[in-house]
Protein backbone atom coordinates (compact mmCIF):
# COMPACT_ATOMS: atom_id res chain seq x y z
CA UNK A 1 -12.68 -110.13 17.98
CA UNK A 2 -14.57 -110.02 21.35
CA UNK A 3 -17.52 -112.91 22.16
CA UNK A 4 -19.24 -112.23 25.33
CA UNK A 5 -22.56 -114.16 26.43
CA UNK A 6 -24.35 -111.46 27.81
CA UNK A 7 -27.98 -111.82 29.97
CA UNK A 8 -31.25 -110.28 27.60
CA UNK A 9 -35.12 -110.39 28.01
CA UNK A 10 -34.86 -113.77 25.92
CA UNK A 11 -31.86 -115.80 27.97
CA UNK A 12 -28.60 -115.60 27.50
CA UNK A 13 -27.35 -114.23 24.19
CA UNK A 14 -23.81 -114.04 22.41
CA UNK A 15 -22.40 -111.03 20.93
CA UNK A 16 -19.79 -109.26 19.53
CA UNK A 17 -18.18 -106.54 20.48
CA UNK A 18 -18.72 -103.57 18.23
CA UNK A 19 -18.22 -99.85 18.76
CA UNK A 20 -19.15 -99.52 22.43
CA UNK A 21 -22.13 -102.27 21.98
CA UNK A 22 -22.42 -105.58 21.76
CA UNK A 23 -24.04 -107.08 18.33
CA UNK A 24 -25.67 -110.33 19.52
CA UNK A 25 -24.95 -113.16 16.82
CA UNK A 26 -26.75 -116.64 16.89
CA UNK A 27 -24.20 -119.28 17.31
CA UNK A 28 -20.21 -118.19 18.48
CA UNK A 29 -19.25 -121.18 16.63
CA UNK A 30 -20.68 -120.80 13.42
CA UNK A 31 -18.75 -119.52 10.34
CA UNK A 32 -19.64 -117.29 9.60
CA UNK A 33 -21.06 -115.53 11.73
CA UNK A 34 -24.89 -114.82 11.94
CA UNK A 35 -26.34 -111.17 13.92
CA UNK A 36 -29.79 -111.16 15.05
CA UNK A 37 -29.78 -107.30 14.03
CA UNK A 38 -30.10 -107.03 18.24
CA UNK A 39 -27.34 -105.08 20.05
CA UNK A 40 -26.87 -104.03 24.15
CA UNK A 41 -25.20 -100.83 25.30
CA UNK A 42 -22.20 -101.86 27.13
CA UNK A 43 -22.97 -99.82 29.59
CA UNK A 44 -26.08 -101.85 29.79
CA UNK A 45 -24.81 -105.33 29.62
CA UNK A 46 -24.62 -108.10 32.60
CA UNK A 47 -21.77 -110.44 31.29
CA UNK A 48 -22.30 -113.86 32.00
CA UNK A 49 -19.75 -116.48 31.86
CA UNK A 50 -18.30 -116.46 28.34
CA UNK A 51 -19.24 -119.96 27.20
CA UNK A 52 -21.74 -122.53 29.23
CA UNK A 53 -18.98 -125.69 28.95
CA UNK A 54 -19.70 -129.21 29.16
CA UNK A 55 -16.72 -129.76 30.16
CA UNK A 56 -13.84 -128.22 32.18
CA UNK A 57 -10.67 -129.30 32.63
CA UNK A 58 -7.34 -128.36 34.69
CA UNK A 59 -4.22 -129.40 33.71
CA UNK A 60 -1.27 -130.11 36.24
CA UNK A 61 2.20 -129.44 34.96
CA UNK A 62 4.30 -132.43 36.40
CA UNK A 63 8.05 -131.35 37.28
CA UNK A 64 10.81 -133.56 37.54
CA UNK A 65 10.29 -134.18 41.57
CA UNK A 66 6.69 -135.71 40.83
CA UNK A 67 6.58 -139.55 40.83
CA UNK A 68 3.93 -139.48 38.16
CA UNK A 69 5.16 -141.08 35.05
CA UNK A 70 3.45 -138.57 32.80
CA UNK A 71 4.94 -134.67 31.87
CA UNK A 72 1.62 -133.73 32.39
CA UNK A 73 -2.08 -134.87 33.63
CA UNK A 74 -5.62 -133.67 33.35
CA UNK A 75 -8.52 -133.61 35.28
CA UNK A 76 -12.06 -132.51 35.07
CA UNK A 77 -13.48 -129.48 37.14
CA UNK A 78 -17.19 -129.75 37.62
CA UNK A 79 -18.97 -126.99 35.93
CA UNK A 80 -20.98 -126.21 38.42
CA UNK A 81 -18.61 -124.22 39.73
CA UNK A 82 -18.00 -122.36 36.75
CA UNK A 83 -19.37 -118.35 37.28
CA UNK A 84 -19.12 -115.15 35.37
CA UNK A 85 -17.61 -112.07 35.95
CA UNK A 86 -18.24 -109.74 38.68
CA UNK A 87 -19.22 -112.97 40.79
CA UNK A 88 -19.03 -113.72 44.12
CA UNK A 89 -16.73 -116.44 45.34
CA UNK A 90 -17.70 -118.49 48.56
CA UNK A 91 -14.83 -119.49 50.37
CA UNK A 92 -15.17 -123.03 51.84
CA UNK A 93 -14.11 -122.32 55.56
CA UNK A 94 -12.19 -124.63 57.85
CA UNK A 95 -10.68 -126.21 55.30
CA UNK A 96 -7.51 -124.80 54.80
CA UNK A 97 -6.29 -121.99 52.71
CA UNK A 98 -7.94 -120.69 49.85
CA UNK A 99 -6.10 -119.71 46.83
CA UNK A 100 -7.00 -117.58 43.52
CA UNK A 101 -5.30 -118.87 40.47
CA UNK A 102 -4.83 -116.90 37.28
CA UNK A 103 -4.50 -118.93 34.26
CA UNK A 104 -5.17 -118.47 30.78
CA UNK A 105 -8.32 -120.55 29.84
CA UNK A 106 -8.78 -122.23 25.65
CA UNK A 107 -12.14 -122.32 24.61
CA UNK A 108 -12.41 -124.96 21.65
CA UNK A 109 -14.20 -123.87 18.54
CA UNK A 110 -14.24 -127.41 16.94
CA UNK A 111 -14.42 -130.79 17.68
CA UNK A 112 -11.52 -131.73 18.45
CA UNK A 113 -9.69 -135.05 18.79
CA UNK A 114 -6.06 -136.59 18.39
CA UNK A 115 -4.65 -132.93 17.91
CA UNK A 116 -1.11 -132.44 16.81
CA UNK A 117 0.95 -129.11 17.34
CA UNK A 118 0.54 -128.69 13.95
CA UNK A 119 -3.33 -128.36 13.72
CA UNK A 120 -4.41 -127.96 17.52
CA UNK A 121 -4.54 -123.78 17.58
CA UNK A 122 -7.19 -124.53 14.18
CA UNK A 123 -9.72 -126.15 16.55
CA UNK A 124 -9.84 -122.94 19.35
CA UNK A 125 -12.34 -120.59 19.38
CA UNK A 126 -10.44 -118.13 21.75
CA UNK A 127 -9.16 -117.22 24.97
CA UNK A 128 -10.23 -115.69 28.09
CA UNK A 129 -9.70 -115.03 31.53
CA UNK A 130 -10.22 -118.24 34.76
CA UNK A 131 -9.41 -118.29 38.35
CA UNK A 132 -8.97 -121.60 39.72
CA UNK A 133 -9.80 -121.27 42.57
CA UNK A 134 -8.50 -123.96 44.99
CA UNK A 135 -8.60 -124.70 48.61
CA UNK A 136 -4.91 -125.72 48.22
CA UNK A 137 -4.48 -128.13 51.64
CA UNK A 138 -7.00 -130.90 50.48
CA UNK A 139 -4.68 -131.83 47.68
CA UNK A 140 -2.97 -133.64 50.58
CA UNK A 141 -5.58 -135.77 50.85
CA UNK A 142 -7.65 -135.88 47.64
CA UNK A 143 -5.19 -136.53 44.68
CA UNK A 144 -7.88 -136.33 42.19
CA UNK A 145 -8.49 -132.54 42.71
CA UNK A 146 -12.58 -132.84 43.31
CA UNK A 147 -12.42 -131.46 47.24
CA UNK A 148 -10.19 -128.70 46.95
CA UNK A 149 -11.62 -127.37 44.08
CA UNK A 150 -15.42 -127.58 44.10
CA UNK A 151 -16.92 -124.66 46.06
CA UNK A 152 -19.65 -122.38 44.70
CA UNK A 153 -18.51 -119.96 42.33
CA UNK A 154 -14.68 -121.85 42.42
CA UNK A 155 -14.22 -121.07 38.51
CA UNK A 156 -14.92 -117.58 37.39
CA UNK A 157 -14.62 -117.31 33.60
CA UNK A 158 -14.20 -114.11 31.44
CA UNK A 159 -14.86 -111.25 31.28
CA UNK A 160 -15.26 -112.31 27.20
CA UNK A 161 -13.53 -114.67 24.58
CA UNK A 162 -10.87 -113.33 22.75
CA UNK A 163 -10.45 -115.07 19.51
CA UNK A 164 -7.22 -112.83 18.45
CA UNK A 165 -5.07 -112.90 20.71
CA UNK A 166 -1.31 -112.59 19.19
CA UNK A 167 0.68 -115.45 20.95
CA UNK A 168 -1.36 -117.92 23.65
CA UNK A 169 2.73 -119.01 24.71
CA UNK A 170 3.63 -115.41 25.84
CA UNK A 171 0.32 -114.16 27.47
CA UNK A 172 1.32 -111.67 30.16
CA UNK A 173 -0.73 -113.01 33.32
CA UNK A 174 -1.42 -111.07 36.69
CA UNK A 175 -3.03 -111.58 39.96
CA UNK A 176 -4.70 -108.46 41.94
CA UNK A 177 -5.86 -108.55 45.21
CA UNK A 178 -7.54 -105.66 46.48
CA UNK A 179 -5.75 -103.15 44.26
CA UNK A 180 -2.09 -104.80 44.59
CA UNK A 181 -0.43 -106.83 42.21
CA UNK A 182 0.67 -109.78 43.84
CA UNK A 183 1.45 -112.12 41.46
CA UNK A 184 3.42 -111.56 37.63
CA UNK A 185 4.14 -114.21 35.28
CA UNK A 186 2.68 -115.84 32.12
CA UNK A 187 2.51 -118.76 29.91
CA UNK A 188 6.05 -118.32 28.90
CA UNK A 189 6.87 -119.64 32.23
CA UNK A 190 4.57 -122.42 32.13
CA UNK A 191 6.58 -126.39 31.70
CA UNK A 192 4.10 -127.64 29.04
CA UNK A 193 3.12 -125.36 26.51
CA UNK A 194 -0.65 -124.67 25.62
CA UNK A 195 -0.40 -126.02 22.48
CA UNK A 196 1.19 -129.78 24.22
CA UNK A 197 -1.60 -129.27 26.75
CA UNK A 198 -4.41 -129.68 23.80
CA UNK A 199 -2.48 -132.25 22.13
CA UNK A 200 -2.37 -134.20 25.19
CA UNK A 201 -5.85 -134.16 26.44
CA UNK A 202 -7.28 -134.84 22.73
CA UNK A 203 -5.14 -137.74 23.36
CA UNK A 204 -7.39 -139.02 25.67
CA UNK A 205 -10.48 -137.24 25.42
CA UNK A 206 -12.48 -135.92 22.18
CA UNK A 207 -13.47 -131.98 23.21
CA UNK A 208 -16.05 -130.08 21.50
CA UNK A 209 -17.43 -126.26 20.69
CA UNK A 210 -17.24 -124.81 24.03
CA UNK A 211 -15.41 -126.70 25.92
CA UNK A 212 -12.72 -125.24 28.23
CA UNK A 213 -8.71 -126.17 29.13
CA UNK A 214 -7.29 -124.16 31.80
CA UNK A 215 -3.58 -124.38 31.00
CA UNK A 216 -2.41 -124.11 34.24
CA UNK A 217 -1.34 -121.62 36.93
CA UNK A 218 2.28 -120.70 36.09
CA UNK A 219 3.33 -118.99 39.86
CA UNK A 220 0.15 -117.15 39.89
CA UNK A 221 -1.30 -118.78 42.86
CA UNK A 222 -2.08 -116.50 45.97
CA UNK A 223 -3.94 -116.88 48.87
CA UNK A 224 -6.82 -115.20 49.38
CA UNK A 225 -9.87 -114.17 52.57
CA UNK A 226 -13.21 -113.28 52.82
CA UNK A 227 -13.69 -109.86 51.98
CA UNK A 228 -11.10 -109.78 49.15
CA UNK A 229 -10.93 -108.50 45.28
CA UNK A 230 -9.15 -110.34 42.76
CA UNK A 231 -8.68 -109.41 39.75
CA UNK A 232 -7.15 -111.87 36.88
CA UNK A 233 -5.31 -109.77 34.04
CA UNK A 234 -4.28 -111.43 30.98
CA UNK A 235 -2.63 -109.75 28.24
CA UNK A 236 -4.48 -109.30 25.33
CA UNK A 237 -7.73 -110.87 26.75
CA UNK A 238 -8.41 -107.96 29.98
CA UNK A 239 -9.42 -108.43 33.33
CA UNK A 240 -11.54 -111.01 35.41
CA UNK A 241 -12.92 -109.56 38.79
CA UNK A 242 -14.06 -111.18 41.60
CA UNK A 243 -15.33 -110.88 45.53
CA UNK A 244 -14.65 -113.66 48.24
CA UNK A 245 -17.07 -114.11 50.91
């Protein structure tokens, strides 16, 4: 099943994809589900970031040349800069390069604390689409990933949640950029897998309905200039499109 949050007369709205329309519900986290007997044309719809989180985190995959003790280590991503599809991304100039990262993004359904692998997939809502988008030289000089990674628009989400999809360990991932793939890989090729990334930041930190882990970028990091498209395809989910300015 497809959950978008779409833009109506009334505010925002979630809905579900039916049939070339989408069938607003009341709550994407209820069970079940509850339709306001409202519905938008596709056609017709402006699709807003998926979920509004209160939280966002990133998660960096620690390889064996890292001095950090841990395998792997998250960190929060202010959701300000979290925007929808279609939106446009403002480069932060002068400030070394700018790269689009495709990753595939967990939106919790639950709360959700001290997860094991055996009960963390129970507590997620879906999947969809992020581009972390990073201003890759300040890591140099900001360990904590806050001034690389907080321009406006830095974390496009969407284009919807996909609450189906088949295997979250063997999502196909791609990176466009105007037109031409320039990046190929997936979660398969990730060091932690998405189900150790939830167990690990429950660990720490209690999530809740809405909340978003971006599992990580796994080669699909590319640099990117004003005047650019990218587009973030992940299998079974669909594509995220953005502009840089």
């Amino acid at each position: 099943m497809r959950i978008a949050r779409i833009s109506t007369e009334a505010g925002p709205r979630h809905a579900v994809d039916r049939a070339g329309t989408w069938a607003h519900i009341v709550d994407p986290f209820e069970e079940p589900l509850r339709y306001t007997g409202g519905s938008t044309p596709h056609g017709e719809a402006e699709l807003l970031p998926p979920v509004a989180p209160a939280v966002v985190l990133g998660i960096g995959h620690n390889l064996t040349l890292n001095d950090h003790p841990l395998p792997l280590q998250a960190w929060h991503k202010s959701v300000h800069t979290v925007a929808g599809p279609g939106a446009e991304i403002v480069a932060a100039r002068n400030r070394g390069t700018v790269n689009a990262e495709g990753e595939l993004a967990v939106v919790m359904g639950k709360t959700a604390a001290g997860l094991t692998a055996e009960n963390a997939l129970e507590h997620v809502l879906g999947y969809t689409c992020v581009n972390d988008v990073t201003n890759v030289d300040q890591g140099a000089v900001d360990e904590r990933n806050f001034q690389g990674k907080s321009g406006v628009n830095y974390t496009p989400l969407g284009p919807w949640i996909e609450t189906a999809l088949p295997d979250p360990e063997q999502a196909g991932i791609e990176v466009h950029v105007n037109g031409q793939a320039t990046a190929q890989s997936g979660t398969f090729n990730l060091p932690s897998t998405v189900v150790d990334c939830l167990v690990y930041v429950t660990s720490w930190l209690t999530l809740e309905p809405g909340d978003v882990v971006m599992t990580g970028a796994p080669g699909t990091a590319v640099p990117v200039a004003p005047g650019d498209r990218v587009d973030i395809v992940v299998e079974g989910i669909g594509t995220l499109s953005s502009t840089v300015s």
